[in-house]
Protein backbone atom coordinates (compact mmCIF):
# COMPACT_ATOMS: atom_id res chain seq x y z
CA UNK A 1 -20.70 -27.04 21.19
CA UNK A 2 -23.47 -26.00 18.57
CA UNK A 3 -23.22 -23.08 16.85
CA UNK A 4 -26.63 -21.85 17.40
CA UNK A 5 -27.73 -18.71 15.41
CA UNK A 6 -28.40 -15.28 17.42
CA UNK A 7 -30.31 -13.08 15.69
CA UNK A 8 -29.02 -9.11 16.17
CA UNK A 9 -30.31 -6.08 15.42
CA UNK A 10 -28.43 -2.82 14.46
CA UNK A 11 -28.37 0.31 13.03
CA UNK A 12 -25.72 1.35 10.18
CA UNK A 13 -25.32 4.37 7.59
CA UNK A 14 -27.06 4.15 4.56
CA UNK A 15 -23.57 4.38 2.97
CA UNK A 16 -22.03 1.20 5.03
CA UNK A 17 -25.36 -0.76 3.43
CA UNK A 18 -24.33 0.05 0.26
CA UNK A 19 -20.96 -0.71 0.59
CA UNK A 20 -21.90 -4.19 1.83
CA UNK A 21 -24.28 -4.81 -0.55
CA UNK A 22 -21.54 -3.67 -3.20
CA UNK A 23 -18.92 -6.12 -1.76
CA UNK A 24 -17.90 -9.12 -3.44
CA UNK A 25 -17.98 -12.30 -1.60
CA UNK A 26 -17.63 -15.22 -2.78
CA UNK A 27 -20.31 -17.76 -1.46
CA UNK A 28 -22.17 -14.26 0.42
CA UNK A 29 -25.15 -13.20 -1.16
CA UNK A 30 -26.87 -11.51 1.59
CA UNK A 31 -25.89 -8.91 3.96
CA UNK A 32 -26.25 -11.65 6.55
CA UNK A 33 -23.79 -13.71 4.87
CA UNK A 34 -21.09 -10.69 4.28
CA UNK A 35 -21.71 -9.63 7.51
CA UNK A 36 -20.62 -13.27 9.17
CA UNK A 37 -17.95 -13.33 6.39
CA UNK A 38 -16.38 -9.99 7.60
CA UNK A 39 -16.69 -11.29 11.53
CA UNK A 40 -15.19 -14.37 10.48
CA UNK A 41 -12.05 -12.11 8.86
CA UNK A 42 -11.78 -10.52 12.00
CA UNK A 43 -11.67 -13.34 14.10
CA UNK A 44 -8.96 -14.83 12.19
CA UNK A 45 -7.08 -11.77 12.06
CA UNK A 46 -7.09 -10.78 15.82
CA UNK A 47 -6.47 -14.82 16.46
CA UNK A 48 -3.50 -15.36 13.97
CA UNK A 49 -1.92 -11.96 14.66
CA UNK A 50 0.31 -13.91 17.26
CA UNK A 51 1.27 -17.00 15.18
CA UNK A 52 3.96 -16.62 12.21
CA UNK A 53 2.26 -18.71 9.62
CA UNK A 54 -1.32 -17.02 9.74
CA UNK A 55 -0.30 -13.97 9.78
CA UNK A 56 1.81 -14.71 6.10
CA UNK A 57 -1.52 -16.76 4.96
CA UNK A 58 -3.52 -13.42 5.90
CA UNK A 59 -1.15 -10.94 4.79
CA UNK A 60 -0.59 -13.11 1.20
CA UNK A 61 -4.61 -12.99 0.88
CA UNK A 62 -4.65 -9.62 1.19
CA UNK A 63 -1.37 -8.73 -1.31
CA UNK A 64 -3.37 -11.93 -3.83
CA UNK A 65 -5.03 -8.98 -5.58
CA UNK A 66 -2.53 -6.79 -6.01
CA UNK A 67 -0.36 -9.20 -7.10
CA UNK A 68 -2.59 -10.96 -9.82
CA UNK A 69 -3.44 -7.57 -11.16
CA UNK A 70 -0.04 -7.14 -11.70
CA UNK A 71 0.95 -10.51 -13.28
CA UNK A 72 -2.45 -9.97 -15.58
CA UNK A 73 -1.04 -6.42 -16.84
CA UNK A 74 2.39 -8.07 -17.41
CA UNK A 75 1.24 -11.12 -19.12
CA UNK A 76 -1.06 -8.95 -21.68
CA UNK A 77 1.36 -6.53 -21.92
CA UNK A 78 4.49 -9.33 -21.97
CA UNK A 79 6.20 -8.13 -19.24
CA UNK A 80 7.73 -8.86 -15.79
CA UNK A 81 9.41 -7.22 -13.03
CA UNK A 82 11.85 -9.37 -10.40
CA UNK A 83 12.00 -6.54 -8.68
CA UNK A 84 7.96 -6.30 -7.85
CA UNK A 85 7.96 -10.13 -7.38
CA UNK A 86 10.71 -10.08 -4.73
CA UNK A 87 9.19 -7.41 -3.23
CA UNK A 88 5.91 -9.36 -2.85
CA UNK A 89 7.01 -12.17 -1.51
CA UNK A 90 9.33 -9.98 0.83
CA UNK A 91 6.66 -7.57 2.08
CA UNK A 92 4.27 -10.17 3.83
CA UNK A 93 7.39 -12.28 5.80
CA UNK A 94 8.50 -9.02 6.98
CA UNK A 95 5.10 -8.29 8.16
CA UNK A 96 4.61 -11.26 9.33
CA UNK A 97 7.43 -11.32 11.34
CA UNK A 98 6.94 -8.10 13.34
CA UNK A 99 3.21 -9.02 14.01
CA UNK A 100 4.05 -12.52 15.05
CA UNK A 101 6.61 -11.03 17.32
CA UNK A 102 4.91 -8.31 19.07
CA UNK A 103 1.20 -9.22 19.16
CA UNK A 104 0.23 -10.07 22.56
CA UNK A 105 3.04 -8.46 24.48
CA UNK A 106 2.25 -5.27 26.17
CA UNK A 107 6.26 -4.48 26.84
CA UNK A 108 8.92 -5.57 25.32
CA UNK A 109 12.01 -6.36 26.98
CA UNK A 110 15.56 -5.27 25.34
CA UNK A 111 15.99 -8.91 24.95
CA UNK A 112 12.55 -9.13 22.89
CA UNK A 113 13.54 -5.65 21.00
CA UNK A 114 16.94 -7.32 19.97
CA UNK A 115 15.52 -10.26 18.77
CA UNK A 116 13.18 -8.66 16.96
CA UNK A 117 16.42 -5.75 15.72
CA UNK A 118 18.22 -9.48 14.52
CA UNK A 119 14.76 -10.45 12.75
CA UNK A 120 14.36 -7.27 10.44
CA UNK A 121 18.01 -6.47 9.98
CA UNK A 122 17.99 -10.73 8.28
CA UNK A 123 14.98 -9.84 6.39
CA UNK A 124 16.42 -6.27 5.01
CA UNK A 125 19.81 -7.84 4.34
CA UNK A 126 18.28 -10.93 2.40
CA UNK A 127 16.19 -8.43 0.20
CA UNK A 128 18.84 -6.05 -0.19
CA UNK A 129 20.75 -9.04 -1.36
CA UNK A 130 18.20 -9.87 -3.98
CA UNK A 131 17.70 -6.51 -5.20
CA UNK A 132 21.47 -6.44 -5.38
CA UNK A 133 21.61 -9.39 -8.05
CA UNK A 134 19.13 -7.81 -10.32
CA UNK A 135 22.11 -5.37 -10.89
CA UNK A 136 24.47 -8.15 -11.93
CA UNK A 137 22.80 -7.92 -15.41
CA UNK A 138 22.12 -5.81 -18.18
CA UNK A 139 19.21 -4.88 -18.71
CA UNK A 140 17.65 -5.77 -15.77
CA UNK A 141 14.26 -7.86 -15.27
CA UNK A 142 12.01 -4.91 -14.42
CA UNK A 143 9.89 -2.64 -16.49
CA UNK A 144 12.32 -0.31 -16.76
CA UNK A 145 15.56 -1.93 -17.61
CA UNK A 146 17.59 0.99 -16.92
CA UNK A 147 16.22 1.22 -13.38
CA UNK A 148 19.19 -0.92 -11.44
CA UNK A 149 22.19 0.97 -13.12
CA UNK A 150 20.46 4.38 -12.51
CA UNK A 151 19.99 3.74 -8.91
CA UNK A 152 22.86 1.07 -8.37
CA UNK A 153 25.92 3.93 -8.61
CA UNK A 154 25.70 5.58 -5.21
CA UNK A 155 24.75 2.58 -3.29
CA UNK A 156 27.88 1.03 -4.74
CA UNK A 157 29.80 4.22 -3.81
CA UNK A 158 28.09 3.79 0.17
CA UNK A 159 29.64 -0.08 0.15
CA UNK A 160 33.32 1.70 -0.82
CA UNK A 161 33.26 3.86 2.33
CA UNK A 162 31.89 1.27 4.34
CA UNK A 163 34.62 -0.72 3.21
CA UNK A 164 37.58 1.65 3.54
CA UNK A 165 36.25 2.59 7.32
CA UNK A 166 36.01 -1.33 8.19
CA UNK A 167 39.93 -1.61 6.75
CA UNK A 168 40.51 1.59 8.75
CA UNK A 169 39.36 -0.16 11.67
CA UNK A 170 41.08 -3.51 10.97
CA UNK A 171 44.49 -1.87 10.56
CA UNK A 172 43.81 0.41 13.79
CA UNK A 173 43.26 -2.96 15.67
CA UNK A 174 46.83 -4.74 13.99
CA UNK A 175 48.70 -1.35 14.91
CA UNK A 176 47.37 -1.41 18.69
CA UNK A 177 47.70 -4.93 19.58
C-alpha cells in the first residue's frame, strides 16, 4: 500500500501556530513536518496503549527529559538520589501496567480487577522494598541524607502493629484448633 500524500486544509488559533512553530522536533522543520510528527505520536500512543512493552517505551520517552535534567543537575552539582532513580524506573512499569491492562476493555470483570489488584499491590511492594533498603544506611543516597531516618520512624512503628496483630491472629488460630 503507498502512502500517498493528502493534502488538508484547516483552521487553528494563532496561538496553536506559534506553539508549533516553537516546538522542537528533531528532523521537523516545517509545520507540515511537526504536524505528521505529532499524528504519528498519536498513532503510536492510541496503538501501543494495549501492549505492555510500548506503553514502557512511550511512557520512558516521555519521563527521558525529566530524567536527564535531573542526572545533568546532579552531575554538575555532584550529586545523586536512589531514591529519584528508583522512582523513575518504577513510575513508567506501573503505568505501563495499568494501561496495558485496561486499554481496550470496556468492563472489567472481578477476575480482570483482581488481576490487575495482584499487579499493583507486586509493583507497590517491590518499590516499597527498595525504598526500604535506602534506610539500611547512613546517610542515605538522596539529596538529603537525613530524608530516610526522618521519615523511616513511623513506618517502622506501622510494621510493629502489623506484626503484633498477625501474632495475635496466629496464636488465636493455635488456641482454637
Amino acid at each position: 500500500m503507498s502512502k500517498r500524500m493528502v493534502p488538508i486544509s484547516t483552521r487553528i488559533s494563532q496561538e496553536d501556530i506559534e506553539f508549533i512553530s516553537q516546538l522542537n522536533i528533531p528532523g521537523a522543520h516545517t509545520p507540515s513536518d511537526k504536524l505528521r510528527h505529532i499524528i504519528n505520536d498519536a498513532k503510536k500512543q492510541n496503538e501501543g496503549l494495549g501492549d505492555y512493552r510500548a506503553a514502557l517505551e512511550m511512557l520512558n520517552e516521555w519521563l527521558l527529559p525529566v530524567i536527564n535534567t535531573l542526572r545533568q543537575a546532579e552531575l554538575e552539582q555532584n550529586q545523586h538520589s536512589e531514591l529519584l532513580f528508583r522512582l523513575s524506573t518504577w513510575l513508567p512499569d506501573v503505568m505501563a501496567f495499568l494501561l496495558a491492562s485496561t486499554h481496550s476493555q470496556d468492563k472489567l470483570t472481578l477476575h480482570d480487577m483482581q488481576v490487575i489488584e495482584s499487579g499493583l499491590i507486586e509493583r507497590i511492594f517491590r518499590l516499597f522494598e527498595s525504598i526500604m533498603q535506602l534506610g539500611t544506611t547512613e546517610p542515605a543516597a538522596c539529596y538529603n541524607k537525613n530524608i530516610m531516618q526522618q521519615r523511616i520512624k513511623p513506618i517502622l512503628e506501622l510494621a510493629e502493629l502489623i506484626k503484633q496483630k498477625q501474632l495475635k491472629e496466629l496464636n488465636y488460630e493455635r488456641e482454637t484448633n
